[in-house]
N, C-alpha and C. Protein backbone atom coordinates (compact mmCIF):
# COMPACT_ATOMS: atom_id res chain seq x y z
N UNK A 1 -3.25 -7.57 18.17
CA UNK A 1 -2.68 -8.49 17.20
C UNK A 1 -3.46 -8.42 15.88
N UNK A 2 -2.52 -8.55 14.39
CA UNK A 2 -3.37 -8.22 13.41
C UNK A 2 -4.09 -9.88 13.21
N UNK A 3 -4.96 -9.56 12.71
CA UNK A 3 -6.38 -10.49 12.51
C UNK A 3 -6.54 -10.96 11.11
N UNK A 4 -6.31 -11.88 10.14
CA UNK A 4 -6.81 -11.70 8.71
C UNK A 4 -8.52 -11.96 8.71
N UNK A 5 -8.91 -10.97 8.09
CA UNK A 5 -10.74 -11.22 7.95
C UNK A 5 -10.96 -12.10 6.59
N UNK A 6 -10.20 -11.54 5.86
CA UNK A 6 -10.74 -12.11 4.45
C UNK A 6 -9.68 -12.54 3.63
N UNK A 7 -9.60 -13.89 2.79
CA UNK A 7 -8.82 -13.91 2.02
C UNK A 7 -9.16 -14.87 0.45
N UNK A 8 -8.02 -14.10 -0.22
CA UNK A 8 -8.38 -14.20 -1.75
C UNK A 8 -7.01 -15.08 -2.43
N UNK A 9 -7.45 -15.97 -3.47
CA UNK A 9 -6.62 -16.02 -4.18
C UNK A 9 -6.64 -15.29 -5.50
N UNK A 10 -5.27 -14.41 -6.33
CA UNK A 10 -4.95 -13.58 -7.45
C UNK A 10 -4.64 -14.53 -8.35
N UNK A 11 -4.55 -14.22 -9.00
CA UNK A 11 -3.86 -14.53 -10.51
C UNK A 11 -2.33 -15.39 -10.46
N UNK A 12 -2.10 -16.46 -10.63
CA UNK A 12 -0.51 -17.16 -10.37
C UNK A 12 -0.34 -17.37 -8.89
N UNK A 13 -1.70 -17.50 -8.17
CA UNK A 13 -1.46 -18.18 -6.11
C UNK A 13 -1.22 -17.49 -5.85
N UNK A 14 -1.06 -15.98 -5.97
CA UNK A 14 -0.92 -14.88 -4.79
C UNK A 14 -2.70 -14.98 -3.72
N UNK A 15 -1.48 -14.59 -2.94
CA UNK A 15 -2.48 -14.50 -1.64
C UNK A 15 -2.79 -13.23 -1.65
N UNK A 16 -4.25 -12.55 -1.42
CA UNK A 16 -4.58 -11.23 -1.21
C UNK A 16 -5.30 -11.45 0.20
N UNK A 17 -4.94 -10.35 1.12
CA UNK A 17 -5.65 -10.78 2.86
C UNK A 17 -6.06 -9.22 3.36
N UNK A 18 -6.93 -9.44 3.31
CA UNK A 18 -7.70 -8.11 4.41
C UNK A 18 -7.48 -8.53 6.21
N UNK A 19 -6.75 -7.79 6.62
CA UNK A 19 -6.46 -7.89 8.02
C UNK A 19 -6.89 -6.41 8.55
N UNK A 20 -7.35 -6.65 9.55
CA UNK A 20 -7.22 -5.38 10.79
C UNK A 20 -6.72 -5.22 11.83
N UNK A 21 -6.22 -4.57 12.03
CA UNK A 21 -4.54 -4.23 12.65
C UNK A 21 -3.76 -3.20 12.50
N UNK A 22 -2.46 -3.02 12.78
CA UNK A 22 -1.69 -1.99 13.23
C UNK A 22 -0.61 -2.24 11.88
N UNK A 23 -0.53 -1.23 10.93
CA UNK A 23 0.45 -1.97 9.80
C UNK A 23 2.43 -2.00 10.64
N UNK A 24 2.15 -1.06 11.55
CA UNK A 24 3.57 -1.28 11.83
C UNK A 24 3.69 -2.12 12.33
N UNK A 25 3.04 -3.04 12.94
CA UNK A 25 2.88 -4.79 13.34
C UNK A 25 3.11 -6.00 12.72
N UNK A 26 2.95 -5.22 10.97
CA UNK A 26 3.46 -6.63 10.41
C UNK A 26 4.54 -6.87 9.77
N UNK A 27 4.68 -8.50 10.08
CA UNK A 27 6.34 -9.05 9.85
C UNK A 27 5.76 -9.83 8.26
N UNK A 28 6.04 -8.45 7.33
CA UNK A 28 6.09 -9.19 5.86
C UNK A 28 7.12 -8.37 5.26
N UNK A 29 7.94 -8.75 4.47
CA UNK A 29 9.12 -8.25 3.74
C UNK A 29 9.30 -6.72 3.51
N UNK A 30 8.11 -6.21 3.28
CA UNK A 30 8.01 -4.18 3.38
C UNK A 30 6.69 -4.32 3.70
N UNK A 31 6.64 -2.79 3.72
CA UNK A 31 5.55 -2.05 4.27
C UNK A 31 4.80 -0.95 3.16
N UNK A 32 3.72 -0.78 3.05
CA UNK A 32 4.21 0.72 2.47
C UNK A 32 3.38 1.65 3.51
N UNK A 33 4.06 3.19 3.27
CA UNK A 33 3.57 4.29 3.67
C UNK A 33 2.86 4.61 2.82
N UNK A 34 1.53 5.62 3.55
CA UNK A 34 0.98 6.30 2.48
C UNK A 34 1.51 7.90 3.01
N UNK A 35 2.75 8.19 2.06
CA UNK A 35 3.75 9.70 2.20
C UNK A 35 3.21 10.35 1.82
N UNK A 36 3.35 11.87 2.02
CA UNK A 36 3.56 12.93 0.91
C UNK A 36 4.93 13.20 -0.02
N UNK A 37 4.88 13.75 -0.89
CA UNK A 37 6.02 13.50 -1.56
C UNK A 37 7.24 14.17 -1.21
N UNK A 38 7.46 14.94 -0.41
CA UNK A 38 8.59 15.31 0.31
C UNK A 38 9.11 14.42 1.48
N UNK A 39 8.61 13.15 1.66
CA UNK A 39 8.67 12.76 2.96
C UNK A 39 8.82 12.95 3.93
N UNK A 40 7.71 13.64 4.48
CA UNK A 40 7.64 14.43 5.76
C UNK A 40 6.83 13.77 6.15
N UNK A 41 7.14 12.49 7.43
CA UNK A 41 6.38 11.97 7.86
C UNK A 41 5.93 12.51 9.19
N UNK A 42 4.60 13.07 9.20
CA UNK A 42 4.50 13.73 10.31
C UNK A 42 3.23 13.41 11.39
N UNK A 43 2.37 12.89 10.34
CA UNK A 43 1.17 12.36 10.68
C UNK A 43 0.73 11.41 10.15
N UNK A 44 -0.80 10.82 10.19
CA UNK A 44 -1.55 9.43 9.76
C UNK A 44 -0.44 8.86 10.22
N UNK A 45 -0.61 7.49 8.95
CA UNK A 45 0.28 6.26 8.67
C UNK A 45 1.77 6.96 8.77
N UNK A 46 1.86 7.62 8.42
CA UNK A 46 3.57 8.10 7.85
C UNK A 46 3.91 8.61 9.45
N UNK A 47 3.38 9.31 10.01
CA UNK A 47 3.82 9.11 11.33
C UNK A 47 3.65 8.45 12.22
N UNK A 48 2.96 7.51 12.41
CA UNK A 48 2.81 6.14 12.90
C UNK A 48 4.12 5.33 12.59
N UNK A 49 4.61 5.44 11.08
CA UNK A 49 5.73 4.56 10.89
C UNK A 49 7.04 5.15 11.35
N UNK A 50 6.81 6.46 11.20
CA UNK A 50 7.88 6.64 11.53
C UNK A 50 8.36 6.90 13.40
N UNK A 51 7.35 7.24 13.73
CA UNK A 51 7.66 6.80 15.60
C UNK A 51 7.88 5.26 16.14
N UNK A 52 6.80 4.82 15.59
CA UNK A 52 7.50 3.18 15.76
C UNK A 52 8.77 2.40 15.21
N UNK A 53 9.03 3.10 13.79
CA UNK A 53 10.42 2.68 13.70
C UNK A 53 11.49 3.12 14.04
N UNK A 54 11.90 4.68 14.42
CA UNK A 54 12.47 5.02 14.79
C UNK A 54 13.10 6.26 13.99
N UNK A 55 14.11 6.79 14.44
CA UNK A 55 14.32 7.91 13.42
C UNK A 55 15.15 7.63 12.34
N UNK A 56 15.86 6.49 11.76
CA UNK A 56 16.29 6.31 10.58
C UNK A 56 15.52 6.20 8.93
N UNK A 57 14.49 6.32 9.50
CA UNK A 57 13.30 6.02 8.74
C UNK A 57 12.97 7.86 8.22
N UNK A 58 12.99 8.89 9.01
CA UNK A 58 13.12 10.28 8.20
C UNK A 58 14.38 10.49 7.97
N UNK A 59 15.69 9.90 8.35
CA UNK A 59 17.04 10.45 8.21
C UNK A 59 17.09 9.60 6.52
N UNK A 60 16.76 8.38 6.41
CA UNK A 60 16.93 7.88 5.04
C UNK A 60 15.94 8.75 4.20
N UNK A 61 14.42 9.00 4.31
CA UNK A 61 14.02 9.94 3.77
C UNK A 61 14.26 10.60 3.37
N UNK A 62 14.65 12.05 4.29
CA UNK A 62 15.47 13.23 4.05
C UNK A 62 16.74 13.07 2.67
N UNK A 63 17.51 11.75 3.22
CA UNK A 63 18.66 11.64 2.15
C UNK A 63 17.96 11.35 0.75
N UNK A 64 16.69 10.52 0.36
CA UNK A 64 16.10 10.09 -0.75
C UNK A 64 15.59 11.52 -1.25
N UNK A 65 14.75 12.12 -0.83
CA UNK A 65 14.37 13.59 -1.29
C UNK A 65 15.67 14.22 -1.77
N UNK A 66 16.58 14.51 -0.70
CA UNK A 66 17.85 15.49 -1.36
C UNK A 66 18.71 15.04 -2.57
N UNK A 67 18.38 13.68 -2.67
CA UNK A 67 19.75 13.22 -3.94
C UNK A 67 18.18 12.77 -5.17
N UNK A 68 17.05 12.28 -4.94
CA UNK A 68 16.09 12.46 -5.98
C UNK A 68 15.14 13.15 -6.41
N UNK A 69 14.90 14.44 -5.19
CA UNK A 69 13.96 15.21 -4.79
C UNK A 69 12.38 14.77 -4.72
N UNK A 70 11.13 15.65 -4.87
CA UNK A 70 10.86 14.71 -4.46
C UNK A 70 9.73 13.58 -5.28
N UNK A 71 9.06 12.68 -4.75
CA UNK A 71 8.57 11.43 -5.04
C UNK A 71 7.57 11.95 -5.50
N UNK A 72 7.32 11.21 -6.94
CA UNK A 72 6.15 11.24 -7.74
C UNK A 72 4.71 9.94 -7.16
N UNK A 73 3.96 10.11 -7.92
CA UNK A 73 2.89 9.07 -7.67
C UNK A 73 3.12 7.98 -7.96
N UNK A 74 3.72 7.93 -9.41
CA UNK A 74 3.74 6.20 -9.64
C UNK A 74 4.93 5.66 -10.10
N UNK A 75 5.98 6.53 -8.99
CA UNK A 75 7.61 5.93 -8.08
C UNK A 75 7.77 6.16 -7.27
N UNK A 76 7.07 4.97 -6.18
CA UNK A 76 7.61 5.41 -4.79
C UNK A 76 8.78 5.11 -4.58
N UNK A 77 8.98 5.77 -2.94
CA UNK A 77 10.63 5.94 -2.73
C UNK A 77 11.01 4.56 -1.83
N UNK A 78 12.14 4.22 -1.70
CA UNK A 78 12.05 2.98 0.04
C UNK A 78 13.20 3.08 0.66
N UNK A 79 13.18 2.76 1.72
CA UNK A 79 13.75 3.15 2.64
C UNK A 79 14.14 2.13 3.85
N UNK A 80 15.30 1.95 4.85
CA UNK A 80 15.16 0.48 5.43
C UNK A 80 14.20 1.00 6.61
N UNK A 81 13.90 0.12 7.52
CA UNK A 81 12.72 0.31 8.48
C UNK A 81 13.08 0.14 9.94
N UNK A 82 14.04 0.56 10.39
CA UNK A 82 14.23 1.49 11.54
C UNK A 82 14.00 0.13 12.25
N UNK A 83 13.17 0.15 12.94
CA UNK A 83 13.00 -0.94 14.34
C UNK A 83 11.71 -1.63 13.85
N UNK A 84 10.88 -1.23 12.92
CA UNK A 84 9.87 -2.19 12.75
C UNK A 84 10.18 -3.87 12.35
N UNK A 85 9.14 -4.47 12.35
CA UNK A 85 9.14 -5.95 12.18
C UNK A 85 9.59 -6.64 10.62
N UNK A 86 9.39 -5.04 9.80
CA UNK A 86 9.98 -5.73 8.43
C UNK A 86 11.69 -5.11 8.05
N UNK A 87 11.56 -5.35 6.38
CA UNK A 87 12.94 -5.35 6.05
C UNK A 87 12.91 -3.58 5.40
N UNK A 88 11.87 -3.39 4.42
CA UNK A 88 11.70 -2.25 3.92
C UNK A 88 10.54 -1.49 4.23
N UNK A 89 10.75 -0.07 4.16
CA UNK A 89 9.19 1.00 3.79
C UNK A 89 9.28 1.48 2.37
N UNK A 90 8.39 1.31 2.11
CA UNK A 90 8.18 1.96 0.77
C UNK A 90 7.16 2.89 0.96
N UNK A 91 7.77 3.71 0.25
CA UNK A 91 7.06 4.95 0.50
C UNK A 91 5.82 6.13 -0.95
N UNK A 92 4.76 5.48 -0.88
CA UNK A 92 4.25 5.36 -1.71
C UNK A 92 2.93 6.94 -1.80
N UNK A 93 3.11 7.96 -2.45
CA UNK A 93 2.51 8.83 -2.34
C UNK A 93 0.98 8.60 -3.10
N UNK A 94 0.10 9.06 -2.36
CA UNK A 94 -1.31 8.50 -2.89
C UNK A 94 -1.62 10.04 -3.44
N UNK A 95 -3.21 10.56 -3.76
CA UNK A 95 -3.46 11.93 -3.83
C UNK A 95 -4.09 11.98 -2.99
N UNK A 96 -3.93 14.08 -3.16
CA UNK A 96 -5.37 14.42 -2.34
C UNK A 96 -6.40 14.23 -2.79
N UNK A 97 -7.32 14.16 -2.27
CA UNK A 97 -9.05 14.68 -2.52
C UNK A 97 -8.91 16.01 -3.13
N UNK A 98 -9.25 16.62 -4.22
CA UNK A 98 -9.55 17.31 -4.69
C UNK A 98 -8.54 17.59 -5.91
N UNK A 99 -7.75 17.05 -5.83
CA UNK A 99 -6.25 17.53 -6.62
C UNK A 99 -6.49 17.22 -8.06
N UNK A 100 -7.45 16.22 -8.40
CA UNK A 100 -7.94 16.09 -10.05
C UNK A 100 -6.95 14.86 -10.37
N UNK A 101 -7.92 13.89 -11.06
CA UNK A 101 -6.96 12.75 -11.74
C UNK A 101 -6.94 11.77 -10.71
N UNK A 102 -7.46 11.56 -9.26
CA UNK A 102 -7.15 10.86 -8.25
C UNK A 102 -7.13 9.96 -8.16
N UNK A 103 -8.35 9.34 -9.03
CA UNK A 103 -8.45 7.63 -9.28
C UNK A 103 -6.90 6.93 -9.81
N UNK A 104 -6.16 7.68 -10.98
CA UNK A 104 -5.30 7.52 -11.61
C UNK A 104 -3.98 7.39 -11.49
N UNK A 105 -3.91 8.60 -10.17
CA UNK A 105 -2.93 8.67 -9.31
C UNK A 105 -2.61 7.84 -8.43
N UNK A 106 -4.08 7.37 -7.60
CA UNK A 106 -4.26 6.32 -6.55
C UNK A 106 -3.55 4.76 -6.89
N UNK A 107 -4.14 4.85 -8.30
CA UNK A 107 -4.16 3.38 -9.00
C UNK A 107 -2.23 3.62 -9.47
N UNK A 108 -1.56 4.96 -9.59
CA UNK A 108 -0.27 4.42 -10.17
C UNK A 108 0.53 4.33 -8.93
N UNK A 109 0.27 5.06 -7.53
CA UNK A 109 0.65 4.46 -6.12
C UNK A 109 1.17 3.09 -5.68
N UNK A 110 -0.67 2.81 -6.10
CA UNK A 110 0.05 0.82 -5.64
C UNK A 110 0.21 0.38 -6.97
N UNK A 111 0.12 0.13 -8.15
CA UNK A 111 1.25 0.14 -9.11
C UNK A 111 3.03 0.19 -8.63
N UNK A 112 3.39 1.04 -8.82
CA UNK A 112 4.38 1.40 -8.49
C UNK A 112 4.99 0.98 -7.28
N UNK A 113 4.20 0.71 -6.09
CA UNK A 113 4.65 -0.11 -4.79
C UNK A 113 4.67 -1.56 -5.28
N UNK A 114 4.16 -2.10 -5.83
CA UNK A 114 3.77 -3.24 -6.21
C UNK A 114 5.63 -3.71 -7.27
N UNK A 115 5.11 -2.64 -8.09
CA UNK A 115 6.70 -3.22 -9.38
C UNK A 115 8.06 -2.54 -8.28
N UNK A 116 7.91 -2.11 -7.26
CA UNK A 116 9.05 -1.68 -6.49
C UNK A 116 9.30 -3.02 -5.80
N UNK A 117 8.00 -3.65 -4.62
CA UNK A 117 8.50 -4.61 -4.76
C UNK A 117 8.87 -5.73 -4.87
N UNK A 118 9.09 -6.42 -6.63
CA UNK A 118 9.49 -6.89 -7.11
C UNK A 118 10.58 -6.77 -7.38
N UNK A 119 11.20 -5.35 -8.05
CA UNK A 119 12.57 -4.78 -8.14
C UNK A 119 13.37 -4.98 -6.90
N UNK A 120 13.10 -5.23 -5.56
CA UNK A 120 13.36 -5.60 -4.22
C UNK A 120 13.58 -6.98 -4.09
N UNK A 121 12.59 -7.76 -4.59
CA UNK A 121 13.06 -9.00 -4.93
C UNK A 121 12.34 -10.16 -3.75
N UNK A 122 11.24 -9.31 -3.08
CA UNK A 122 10.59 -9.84 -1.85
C UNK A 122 9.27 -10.06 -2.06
N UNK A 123 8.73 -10.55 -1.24
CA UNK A 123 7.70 -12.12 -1.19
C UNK A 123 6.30 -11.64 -0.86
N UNK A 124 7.07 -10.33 0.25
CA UNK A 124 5.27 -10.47 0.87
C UNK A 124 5.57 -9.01 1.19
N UNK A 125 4.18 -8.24 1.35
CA UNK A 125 3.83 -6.65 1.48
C UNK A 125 2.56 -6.70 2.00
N UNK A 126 2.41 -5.13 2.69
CA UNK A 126 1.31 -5.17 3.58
C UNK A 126 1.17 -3.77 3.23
N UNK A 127 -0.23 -3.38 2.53
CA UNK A 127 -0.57 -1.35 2.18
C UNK A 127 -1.70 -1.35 3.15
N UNK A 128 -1.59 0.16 3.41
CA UNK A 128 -2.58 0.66 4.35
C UNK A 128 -3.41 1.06 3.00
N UNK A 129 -4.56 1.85 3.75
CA UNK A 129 -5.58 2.16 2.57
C UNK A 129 -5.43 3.80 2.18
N UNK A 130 -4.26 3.73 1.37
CA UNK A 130 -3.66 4.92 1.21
C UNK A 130 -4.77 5.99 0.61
N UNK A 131 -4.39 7.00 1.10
CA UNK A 131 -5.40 8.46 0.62
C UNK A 131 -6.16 8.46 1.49
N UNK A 132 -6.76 7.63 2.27
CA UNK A 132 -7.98 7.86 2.87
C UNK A 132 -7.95 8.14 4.31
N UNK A 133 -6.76 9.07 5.05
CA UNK A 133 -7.01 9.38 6.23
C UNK A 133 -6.92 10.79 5.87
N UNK A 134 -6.22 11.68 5.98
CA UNK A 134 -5.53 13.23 5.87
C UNK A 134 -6.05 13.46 4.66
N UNK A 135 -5.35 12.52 3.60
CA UNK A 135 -5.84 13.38 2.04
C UNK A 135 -7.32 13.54 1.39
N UNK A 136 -8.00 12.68 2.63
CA UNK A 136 -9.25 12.96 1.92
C UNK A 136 -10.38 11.98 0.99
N UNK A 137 -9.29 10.81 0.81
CA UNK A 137 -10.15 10.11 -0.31
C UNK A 137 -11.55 9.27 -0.08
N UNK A 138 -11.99 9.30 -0.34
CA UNK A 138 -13.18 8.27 0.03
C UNK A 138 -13.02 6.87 0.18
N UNK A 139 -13.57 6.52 1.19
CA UNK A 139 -12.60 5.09 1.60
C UNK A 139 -13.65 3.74 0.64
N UNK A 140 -14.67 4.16 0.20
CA UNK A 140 -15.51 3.42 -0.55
C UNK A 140 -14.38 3.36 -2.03
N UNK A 141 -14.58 4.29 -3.01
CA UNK A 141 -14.04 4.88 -3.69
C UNK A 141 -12.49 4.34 -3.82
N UNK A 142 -11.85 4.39 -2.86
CA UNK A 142 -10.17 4.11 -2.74
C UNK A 142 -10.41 2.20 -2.73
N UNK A 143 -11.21 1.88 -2.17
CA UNK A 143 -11.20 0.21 -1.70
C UNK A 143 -11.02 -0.42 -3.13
N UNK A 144 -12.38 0.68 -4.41
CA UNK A 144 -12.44 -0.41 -5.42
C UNK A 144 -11.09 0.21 -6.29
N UNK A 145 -10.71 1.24 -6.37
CA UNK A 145 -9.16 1.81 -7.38
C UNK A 145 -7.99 1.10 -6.79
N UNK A 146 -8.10 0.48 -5.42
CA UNK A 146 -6.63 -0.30 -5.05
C UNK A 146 -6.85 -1.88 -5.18
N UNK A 147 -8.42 -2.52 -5.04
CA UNK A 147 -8.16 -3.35 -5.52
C UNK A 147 -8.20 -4.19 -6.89
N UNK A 148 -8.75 -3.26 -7.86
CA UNK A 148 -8.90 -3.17 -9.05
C UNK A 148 -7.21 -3.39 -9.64
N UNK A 149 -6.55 -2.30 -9.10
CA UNK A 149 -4.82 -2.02 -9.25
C UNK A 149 -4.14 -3.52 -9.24
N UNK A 150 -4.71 -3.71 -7.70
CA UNK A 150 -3.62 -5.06 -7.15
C UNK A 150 -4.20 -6.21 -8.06
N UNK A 151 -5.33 -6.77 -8.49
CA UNK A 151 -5.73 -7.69 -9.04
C UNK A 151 -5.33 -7.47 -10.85
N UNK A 152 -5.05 -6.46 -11.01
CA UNK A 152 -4.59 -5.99 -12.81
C UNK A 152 -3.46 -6.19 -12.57
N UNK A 153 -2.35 -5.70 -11.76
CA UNK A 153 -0.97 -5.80 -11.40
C UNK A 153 -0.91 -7.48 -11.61
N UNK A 154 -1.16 -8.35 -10.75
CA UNK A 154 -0.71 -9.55 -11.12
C UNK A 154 -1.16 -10.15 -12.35
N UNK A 155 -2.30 -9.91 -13.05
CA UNK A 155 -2.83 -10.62 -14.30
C UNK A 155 -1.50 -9.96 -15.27
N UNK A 156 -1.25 -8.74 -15.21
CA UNK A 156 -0.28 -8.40 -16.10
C UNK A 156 0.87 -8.57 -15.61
N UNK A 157 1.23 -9.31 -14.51
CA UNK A 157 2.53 -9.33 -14.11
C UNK A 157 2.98 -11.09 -13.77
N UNK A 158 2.25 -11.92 -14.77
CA UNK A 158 2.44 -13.24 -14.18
C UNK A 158 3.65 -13.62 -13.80
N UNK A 159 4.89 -13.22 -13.43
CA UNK A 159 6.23 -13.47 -13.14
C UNK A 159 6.26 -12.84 -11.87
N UNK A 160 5.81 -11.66 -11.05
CA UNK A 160 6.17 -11.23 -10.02
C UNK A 160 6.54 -12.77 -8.88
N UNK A 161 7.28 -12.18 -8.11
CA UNK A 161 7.74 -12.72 -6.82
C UNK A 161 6.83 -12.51 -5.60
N UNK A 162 5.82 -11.63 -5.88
CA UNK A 162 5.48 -11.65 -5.01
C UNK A 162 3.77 -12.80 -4.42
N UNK A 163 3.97 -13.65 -3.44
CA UNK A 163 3.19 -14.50 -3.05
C UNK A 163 2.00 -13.80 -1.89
N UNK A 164 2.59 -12.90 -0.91
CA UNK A 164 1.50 -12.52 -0.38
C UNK A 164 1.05 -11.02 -0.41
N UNK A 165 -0.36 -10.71 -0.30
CA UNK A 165 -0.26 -9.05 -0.68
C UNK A 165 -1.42 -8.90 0.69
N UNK A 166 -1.10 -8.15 1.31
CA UNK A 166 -2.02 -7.84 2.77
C UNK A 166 -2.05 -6.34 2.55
N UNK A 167 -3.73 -6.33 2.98
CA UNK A 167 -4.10 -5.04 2.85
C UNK A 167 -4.77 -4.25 4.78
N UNK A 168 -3.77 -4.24 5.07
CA UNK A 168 -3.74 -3.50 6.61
C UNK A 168 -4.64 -2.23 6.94
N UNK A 169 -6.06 -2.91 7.38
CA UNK A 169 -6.75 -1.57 7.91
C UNK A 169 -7.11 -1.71 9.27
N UNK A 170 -6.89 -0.91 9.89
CA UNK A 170 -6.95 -0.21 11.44
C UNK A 170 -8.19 -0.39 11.38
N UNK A 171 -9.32 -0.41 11.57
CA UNK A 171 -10.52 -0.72 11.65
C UNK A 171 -11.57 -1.96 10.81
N UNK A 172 -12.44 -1.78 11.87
CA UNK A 172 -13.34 -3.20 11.12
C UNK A 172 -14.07 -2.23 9.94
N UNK A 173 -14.63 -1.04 10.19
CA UNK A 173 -15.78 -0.76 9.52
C UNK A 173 -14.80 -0.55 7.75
N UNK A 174 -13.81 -0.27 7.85
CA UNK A 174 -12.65 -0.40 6.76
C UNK A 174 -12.03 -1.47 5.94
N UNK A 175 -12.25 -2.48 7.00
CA UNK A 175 -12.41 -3.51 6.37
C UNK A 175 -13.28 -4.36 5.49
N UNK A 176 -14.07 -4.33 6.24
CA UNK A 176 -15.23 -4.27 5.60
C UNK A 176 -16.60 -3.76 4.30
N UNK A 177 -15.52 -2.66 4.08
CA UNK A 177 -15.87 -1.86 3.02
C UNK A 177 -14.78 -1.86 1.95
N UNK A 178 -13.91 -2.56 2.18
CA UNK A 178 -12.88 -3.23 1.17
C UNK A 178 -13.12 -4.68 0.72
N UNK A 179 -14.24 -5.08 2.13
CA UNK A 179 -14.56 -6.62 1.16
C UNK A 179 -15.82 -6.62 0.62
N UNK A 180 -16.48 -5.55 0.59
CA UNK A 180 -18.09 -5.18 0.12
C UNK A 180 -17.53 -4.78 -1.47
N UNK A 181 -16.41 -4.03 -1.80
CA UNK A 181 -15.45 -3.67 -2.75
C UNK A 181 -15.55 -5.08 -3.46
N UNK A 182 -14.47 -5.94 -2.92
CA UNK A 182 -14.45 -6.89 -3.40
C UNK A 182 -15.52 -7.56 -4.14
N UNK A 183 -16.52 -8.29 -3.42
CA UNK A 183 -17.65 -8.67 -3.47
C UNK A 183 -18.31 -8.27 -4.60
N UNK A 184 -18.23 -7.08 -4.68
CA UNK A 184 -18.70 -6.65 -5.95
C UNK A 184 -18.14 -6.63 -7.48
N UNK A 185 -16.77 -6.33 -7.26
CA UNK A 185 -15.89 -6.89 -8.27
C UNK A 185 -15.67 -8.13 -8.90
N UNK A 186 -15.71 -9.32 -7.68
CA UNK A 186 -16.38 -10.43 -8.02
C UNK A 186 -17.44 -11.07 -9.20
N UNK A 187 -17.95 -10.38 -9.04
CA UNK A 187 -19.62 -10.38 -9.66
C UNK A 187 -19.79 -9.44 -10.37
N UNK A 188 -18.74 -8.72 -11.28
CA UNK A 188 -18.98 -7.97 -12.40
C UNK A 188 -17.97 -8.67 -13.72
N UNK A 189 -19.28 -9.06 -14.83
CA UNK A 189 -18.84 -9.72 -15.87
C UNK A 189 -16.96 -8.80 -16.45
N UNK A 190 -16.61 -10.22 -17.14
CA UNK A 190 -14.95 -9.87 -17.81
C UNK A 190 -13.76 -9.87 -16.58
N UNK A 191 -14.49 -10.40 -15.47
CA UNK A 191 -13.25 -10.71 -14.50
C UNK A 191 -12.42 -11.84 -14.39
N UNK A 192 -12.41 -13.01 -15.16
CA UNK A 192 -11.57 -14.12 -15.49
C UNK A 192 -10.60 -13.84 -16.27
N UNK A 193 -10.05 -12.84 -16.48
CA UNK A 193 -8.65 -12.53 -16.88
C UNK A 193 -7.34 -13.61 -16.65
């Protein structure tokens, strides 16, 4: 069962929650994947979501690639969610490790999941800690570029819809290094935005 460890209030009462847990477990309005941009969900998270939800989840894929080809960094794609507990996946391509620009890329990922959804028109979302299984990213490194993202996203977005933002990691030691992230962000002057 997912667990919340830590929680924050954002900018306009959003809720920010570090949980550890299984992201295909949670019942919040979407999900996101961390895809590659062809959506070939085959492994990590992306195949996790897509065995648990079922196979409508690469058949809508497949159709999103062929009529938009494929998904950039900072427009992910979405898709409905097969048998899981929510309504949408969004499908949000992070970088590799090594590919150059990564921080930038990382940061227009959840960007872009974030103004998706709003454009969706839903309440609550749950990201894994994208980049950091397969592609490589440093999970130190990724903790402070996504939550840096999500906490700028709402200061500049005081109208979003969205009330809760859960950040779903499969492990404690991951968690934990997203609230050591925090913690520190905290406590670095010009953060009362």
């Amino acid at each position: 069962m997912n667990q919340v460890i830590h929680e924050y209030t954002l900018p306009g009462g959003v809720s920010l929650q570090l949980v550890q847990g299984d992201l295909t477990e949670e019942s919040v309005d979407a999900i996101v994947n961390a895809a590659n941009s062809h959506l070939a969900h085959g492994g990590g998270v992306a195949g996790a979501i897509s065995r648990s939800g079922g196979v409508q989840i690469q058949a809508e894929s497949n159709a999103w690639v062929r009529q938009h080809g494929p998904v950039p960094h900072d427009k992910p794609a979405y898709t409905g969610a097969g048998k899981l507990p929510c309504r949408y996946v969004i499908h949000a391509v992070g970088p590799v490790w090594g590919s150059g620009d990564e921080d930038e890329k990382l940061a227009a990922a959840v960007r872009g999941s974030l103004a998706l959804a709003d454009k969706l028109s839903i309440e609550s979302i749950a990201l894994p800690a994208i980049s950091t299984g397969i592609f490589g990213f440093p999970v130190d490194r990724a903790a402070r570029v996504i939550l840096v993202t999500i906490r700028e996203y709402f200061a500049d977005n005081p109208g979003s819809g969205l009330q809760r933002v859960r950040l779903t990691l499969y492990d404690r030691a991951t968690v934990e290094t997203f609230f050591n992230a925090w913690q520190i962000l905290e406590r670095e002057p010009g953060q009362d935005r």
